[in-house]
Structure formats: structure tokens, C-alpha cells
Protein backbone atom coordinates (compact mmCIF):
# COMPACT_ATOMS: atom_id res chain seq x y z
CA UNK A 1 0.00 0.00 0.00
CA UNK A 2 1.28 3.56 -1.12
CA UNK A 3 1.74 6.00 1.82
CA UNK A 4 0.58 9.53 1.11
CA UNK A 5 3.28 11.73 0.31
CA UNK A 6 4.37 14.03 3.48
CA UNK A 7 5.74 17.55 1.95
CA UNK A 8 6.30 19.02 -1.24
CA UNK A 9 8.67 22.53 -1.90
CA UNK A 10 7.40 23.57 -5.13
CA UNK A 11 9.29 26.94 -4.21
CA UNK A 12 12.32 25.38 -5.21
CA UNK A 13 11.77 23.75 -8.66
CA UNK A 14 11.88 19.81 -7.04
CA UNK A 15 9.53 17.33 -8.62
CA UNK A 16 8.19 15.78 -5.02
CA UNK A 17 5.42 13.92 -7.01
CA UNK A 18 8.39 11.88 -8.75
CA UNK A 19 9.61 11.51 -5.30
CA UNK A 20 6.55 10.43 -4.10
CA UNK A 21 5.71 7.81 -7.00
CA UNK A 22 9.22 6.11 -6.27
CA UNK A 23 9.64 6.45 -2.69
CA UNK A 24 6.07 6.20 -1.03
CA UNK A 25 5.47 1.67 -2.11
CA UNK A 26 8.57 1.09 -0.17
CA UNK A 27 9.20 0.02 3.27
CA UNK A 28 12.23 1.41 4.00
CA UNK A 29 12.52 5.13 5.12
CA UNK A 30 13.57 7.48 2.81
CA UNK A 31 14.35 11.66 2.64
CA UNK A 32 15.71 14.07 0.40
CA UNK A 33 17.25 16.87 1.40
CA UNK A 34 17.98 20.15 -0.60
CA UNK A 35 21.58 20.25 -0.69
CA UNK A 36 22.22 24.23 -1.49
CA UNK A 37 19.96 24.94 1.76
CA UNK A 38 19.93 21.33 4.12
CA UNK A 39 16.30 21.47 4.24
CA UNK A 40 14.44 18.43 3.88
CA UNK A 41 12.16 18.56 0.86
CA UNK A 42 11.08 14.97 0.93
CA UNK A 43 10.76 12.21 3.24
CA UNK A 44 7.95 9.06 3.36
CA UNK A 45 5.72 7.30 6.49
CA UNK A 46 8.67 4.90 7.43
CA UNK A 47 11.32 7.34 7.78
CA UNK A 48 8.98 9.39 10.01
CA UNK A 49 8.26 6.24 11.71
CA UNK A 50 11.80 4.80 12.20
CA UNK A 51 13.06 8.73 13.74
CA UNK A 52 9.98 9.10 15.71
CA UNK A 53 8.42 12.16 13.95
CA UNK A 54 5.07 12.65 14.01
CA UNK A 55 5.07 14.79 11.00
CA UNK A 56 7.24 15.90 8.25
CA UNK A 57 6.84 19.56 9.82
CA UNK A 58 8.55 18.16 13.13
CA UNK A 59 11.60 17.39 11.61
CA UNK A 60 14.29 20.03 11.14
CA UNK A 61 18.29 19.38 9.84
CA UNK A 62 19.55 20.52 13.14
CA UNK A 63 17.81 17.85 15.06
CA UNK A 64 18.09 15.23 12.26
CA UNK A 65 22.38 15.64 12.57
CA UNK A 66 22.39 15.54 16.55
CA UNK A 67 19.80 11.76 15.89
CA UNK A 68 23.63 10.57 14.45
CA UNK A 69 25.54 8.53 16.66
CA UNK A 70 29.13 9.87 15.79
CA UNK A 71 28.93 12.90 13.71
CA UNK A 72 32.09 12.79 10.88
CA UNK A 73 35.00 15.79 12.36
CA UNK A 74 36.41 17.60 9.81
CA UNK A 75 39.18 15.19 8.37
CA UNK A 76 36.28 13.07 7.91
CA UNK A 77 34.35 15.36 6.07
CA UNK A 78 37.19 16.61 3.86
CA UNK A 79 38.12 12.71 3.27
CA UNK A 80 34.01 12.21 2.20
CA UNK A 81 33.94 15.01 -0.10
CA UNK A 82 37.05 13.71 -1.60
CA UNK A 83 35.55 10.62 -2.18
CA UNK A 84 32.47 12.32 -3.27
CA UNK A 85 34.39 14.21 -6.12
CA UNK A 86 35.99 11.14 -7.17
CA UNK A 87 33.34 8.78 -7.37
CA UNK A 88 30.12 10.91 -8.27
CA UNK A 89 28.43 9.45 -4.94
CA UNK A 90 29.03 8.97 -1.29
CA UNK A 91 27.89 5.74 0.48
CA UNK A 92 27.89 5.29 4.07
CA UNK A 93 26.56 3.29 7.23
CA UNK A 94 25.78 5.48 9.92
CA UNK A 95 23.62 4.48 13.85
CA UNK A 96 21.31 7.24 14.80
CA UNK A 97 19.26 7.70 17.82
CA UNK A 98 15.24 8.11 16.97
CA UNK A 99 13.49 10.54 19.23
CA UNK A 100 12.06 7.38 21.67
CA UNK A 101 15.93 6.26 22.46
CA UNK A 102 15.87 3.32 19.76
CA UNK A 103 19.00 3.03 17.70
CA UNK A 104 19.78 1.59 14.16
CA UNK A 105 21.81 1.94 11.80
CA UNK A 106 20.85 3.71 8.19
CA UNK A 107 22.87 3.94 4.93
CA UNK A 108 22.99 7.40 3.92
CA UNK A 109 24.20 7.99 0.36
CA UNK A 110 24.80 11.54 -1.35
């Protein structure tokens, strides 16, 4: 079954219907944030479900980064952006905290 789709930011030129017609028959959790200002734009039921959001208006980036576990320091990030540059995409497996003290682990991929 299709979960309704949460948010749309037609102020910024994003398609969030394509978003929701390939994001919203899955189970896992899913987002998509606006990289020029880290504002979600995007996310479906289970990824509100798995951080413990009760909307998609409860959820802002400051929050989202202090849910991760061990935040990357700056070699990391410089090392991640170098690997970003070289291979077109960043992969990673990273344990957050949702909002009720559950953790898991997520792959985040830019």
C-alpha cells in the first residue's frame, strides 16, 4: 500500500510527485534533502516512523544531525567530499538515535 506523500517545496523547482511515486510503495525510510539549503524537501511514512516524527513539519536538519551517533569531524568530512568528487556518490553506514531512544543503523548515500 502507497503511503501519502508528506511535503512538497514547489518553491524550489523539485519534482516531489516523482519523489513520491518512487519512494512512497517502499518500506524502508527514505528523505531528500535540498543540498544548497539542508532542508528536507522529501521524506515518506517509514522514515517518520523509524526517527519518531510525528510529522514531516517536526523534523528540522539541526535535530536530524544531533539523531547521528558519531557525527564525521572535519578530516572526515574533507576525506568524504574527496571521495564524493571522485566517485560521483558517497555511500555510508551510519547508527542514529530516533526521538524514543531506539537506535539503528541507516545507509545514507549523497
Amino acid at each position: 500500500m502507497a503511503h501519502k506523500m508528506i511535503y512538497s517545496r514547489p518553491d524550489i523547482g523539485i519534482d516531489t510527485p516523482l519523489f513520491a511515486a518512487l519512494f512512497d510503495g517502499i518500506r524502508e525510510g527514505t528523505a531528500v534533502i535540498n543540498a544548497a539549503d539542508m532542508q528536507f524537501i522529501y521524506c515518506n511514512q517509514p522514515f517518520l516512523h523509524l526517527f519518531g516524527f510525528n510529522s514531516f513539519h517536526a523534523i528540522n536538519i539541526g535535530l536530524f544531525k544531533s539523531m547521528r551517533k558519531d557525527m564525521p569531524d572535519n578530516h572526515s568530512w574533507e576525506e568524504q567530499e574527496r571521495k564524493l568528487l571522485q566517485n560521483g556518490r558517497l555511500v555510508e553506514l551510519a547508527e542514529y538515535t530516533a526521538l524514543n531512544g531506539d537506535t539503528f543503523f541507516a545507509e545514507v548515500t549523497t
